[in-house]
N, C-alpha and C. Protein backbone atom coordinates (compact mmCIF):
# COMPACT_ATOMS: atom_id res chain seq x y z
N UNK A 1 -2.73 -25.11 -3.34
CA UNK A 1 -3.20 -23.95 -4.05
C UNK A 1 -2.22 -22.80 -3.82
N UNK A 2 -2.00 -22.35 -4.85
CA UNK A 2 -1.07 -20.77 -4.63
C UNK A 2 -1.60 -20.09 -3.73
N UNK A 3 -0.51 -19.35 -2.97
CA UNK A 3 -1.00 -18.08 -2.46
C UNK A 3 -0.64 -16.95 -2.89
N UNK A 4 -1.26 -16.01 -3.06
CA UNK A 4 -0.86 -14.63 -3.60
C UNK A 4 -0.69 -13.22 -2.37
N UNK A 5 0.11 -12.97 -1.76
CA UNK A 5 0.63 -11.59 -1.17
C UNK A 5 -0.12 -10.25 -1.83
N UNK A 6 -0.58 -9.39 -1.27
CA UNK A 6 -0.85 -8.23 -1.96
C UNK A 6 -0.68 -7.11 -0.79
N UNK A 7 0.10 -6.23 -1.56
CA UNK A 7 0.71 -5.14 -0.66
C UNK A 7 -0.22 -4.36 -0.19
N UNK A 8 -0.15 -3.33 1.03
CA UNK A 8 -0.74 -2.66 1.69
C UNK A 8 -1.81 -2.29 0.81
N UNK A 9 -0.48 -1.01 -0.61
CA UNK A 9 -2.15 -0.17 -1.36
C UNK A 9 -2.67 -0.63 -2.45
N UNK A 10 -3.03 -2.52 -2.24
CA UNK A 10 -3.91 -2.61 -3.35
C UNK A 10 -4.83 -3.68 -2.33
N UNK A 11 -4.35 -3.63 -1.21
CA UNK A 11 -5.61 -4.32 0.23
C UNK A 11 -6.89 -4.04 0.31
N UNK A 12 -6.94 -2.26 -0.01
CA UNK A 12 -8.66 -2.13 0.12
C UNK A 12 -9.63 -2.23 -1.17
N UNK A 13 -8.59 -3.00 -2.31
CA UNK A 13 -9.72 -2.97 -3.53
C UNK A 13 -9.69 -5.09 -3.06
N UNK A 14 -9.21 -5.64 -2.46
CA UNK A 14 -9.25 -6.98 -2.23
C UNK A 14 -10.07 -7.24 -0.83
N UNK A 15 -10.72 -6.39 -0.48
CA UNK A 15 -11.48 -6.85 0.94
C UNK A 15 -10.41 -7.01 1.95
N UNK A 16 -9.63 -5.93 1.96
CA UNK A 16 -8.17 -5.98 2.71
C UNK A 16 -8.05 -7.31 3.07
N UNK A 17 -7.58 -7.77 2.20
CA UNK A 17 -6.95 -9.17 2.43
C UNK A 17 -5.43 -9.10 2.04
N UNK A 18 -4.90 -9.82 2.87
CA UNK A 18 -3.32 -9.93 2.74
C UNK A 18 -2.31 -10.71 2.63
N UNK A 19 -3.71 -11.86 1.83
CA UNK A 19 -3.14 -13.04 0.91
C UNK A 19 -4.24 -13.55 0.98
N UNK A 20 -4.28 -14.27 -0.71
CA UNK A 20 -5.43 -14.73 -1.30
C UNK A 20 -4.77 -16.01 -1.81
N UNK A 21 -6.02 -16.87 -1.72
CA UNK A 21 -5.28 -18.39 -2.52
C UNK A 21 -6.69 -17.86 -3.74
N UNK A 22 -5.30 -18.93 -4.85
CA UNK A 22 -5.63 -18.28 -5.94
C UNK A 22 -5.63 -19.66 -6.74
N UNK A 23 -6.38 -19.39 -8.05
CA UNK A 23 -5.86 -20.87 -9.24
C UNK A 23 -5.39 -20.28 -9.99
N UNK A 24 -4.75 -21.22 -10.98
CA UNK A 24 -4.23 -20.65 -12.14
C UNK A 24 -2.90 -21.50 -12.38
N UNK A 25 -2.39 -22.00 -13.74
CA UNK A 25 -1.46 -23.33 -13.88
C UNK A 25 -0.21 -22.01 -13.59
N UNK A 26 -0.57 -21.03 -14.63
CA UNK A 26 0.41 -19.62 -15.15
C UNK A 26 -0.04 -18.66 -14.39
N UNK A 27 0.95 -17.82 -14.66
CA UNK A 27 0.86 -16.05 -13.69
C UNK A 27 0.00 -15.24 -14.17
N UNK A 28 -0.08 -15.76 -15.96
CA UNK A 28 -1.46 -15.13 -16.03
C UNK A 28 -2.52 -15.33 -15.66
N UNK A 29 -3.27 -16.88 -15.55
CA UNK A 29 -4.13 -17.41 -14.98
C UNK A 29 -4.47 -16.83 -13.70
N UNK A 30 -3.47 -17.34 -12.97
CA UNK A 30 -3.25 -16.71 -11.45
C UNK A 30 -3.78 -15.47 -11.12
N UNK A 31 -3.53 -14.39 -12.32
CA UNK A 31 -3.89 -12.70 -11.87
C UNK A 31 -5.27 -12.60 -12.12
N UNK A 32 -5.85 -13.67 -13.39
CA UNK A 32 -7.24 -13.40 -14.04
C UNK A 32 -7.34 -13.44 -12.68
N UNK A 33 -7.99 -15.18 -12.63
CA UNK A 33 -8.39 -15.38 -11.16
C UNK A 33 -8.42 -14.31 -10.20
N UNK A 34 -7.22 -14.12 -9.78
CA UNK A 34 -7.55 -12.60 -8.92
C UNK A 34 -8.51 -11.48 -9.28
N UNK A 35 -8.26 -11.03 -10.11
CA UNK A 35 -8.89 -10.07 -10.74
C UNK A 35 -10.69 -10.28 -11.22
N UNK A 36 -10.99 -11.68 -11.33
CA UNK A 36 -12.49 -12.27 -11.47
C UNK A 36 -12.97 -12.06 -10.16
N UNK A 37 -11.94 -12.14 -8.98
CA UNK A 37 -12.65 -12.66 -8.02
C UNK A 37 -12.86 -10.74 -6.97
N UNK A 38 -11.74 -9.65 -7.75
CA UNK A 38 -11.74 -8.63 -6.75
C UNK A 38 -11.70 -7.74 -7.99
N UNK A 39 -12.58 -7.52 -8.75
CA UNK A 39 -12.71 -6.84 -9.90
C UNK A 39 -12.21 -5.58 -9.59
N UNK A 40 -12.71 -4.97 -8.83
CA UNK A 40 -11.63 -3.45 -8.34
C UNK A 40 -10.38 -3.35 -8.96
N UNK A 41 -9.51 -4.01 -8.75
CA UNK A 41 -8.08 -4.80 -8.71
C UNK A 41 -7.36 -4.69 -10.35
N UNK A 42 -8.59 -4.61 -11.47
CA UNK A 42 -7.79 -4.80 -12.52
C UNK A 42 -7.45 -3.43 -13.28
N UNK A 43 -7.83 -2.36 -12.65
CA UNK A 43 -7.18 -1.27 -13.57
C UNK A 43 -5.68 -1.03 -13.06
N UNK A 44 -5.76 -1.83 -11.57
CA UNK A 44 -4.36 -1.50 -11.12
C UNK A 44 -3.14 -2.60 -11.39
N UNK A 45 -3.65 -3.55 -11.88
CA UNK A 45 -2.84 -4.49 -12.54
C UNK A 45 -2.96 -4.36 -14.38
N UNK A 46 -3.81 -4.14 -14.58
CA UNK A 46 -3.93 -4.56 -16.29
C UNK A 46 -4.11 -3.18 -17.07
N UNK A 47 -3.56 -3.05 -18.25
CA UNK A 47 -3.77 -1.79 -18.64
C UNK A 47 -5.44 -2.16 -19.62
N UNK A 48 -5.97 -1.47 -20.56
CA UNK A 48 -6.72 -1.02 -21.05
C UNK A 48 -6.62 -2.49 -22.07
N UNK A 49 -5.87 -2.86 -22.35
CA UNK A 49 -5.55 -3.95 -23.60
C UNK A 49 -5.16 -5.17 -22.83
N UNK A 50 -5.74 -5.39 -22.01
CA UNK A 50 -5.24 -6.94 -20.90
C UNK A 50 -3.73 -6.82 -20.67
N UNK A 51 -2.60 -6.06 -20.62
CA UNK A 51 -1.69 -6.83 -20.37
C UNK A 51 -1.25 -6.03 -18.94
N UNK A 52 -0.31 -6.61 -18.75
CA UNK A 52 0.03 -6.54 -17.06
C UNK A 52 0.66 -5.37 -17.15
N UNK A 53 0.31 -4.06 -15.89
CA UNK A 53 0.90 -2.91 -16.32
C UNK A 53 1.97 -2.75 -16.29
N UNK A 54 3.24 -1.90 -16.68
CA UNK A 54 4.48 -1.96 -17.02
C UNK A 54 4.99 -1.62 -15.35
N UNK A 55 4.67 -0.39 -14.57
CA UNK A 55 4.73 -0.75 -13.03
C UNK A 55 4.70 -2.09 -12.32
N UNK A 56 3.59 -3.16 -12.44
CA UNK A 56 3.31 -3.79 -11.63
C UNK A 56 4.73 -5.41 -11.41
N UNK A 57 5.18 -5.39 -10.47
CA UNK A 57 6.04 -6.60 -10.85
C UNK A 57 5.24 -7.79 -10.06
N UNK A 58 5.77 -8.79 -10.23
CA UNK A 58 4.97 -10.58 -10.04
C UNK A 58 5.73 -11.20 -9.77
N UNK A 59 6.20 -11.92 -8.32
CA UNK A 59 7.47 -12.20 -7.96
C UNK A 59 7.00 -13.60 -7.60
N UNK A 60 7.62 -14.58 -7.74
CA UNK A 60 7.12 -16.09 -7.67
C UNK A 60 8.07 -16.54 -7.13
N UNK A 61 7.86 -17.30 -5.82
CA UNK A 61 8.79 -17.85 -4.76
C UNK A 61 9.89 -16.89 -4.44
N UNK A 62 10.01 -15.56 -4.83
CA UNK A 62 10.98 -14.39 -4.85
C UNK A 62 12.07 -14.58 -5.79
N UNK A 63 11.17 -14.79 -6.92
CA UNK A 63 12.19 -14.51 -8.57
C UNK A 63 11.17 -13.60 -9.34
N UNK A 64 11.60 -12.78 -9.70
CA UNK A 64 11.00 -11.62 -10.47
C UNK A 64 10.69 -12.48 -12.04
N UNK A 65 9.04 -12.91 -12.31
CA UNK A 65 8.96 -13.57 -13.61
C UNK A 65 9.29 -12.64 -14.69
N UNK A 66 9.49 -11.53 -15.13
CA UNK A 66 10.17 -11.08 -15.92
C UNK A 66 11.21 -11.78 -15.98
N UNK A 67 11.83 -12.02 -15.50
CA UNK A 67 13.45 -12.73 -15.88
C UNK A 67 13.14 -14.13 -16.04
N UNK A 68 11.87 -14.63 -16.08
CA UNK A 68 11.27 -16.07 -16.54
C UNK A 68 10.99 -16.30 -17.61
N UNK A 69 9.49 -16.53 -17.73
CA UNK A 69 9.18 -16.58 -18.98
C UNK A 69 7.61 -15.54 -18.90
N UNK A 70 7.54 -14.22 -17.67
CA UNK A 70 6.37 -13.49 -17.88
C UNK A 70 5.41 -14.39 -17.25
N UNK A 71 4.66 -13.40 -18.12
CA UNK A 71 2.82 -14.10 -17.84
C UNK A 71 2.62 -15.81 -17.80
N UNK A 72 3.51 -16.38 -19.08
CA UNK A 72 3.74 -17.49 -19.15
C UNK A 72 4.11 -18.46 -17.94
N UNK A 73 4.55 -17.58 -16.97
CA UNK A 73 5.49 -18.61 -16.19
C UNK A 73 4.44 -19.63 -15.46
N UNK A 74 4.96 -20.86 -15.56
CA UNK A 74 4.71 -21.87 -14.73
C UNK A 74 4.26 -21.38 -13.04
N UNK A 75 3.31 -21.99 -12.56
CA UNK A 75 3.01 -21.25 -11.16
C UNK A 75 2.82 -23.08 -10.39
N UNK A 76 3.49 -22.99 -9.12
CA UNK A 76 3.13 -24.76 -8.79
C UNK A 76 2.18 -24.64 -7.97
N UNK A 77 1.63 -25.95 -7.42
CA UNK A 77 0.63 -25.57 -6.67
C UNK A 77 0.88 -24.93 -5.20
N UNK A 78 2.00 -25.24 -4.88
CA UNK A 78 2.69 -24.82 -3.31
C UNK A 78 3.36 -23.29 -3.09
N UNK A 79 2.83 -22.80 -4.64
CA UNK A 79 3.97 -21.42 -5.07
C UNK A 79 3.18 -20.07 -3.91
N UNK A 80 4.13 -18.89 -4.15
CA UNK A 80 3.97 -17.73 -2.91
C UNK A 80 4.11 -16.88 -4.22
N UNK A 81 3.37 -16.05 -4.27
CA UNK A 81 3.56 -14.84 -4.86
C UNK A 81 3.18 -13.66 -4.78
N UNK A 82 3.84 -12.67 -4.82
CA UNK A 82 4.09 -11.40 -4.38
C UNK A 82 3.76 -10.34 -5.39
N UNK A 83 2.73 -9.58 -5.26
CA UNK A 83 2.67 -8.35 -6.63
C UNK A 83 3.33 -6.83 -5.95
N UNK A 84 4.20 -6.37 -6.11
CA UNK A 84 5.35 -5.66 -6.11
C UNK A 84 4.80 -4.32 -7.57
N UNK A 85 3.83 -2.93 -6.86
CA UNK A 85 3.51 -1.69 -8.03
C UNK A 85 4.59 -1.26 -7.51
N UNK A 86 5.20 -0.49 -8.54
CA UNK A 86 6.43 0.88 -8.23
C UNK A 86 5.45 1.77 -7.58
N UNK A 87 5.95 2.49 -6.74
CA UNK A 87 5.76 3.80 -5.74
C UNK A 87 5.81 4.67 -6.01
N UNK A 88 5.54 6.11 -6.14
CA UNK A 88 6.23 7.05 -6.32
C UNK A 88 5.74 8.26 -5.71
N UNK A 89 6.13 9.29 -5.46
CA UNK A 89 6.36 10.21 -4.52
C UNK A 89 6.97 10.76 -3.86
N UNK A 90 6.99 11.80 -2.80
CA UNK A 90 8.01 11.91 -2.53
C UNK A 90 7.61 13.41 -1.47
């Protein structure tokens, strides 16, 4: 089963957890799942129209799926993945 990483400031909408096994064949699958299971979780991943927010990156075995095939991408069952929001402040 995948595991999914989730950074410090999206820990307390996940029951500060700091990796979740997850299902899902795809990265989209993978995030529903997340997101069914820690409903908190989806305004900070998904915008208003389901799609993944333009901040949030999705890093699979440490390849940025943007440079894959996205939401689409293939996820294996042994896969690590990392959700990576831009920061900002200062």
């Amino acid at each position: 089963m995948p595991t999914l990483l989730l950074p410090m400031p999206l820990r307390p909408y996940a029951e500060n957890q700091r990796a979740v096994q997850v299902q899902g064949r795809t990265v989209q699958e993978v995030l529903e799942d997340l997101v069914t299971r820690y409903p908190r979780l989806r305004p900070h991943l998904f915008d208003e129209s389901g799609r993944l927010q333009p901040f949030v990156h999705v890093f699979l075995n440490g390849e940025d799926v943007r440079t894959m095939q996205g939401p689409e991408t293939p996820v294996p069952e042994d896969a690590e993945l990392r959700l990576l929001p831009s920061i900002a402040g200062g």
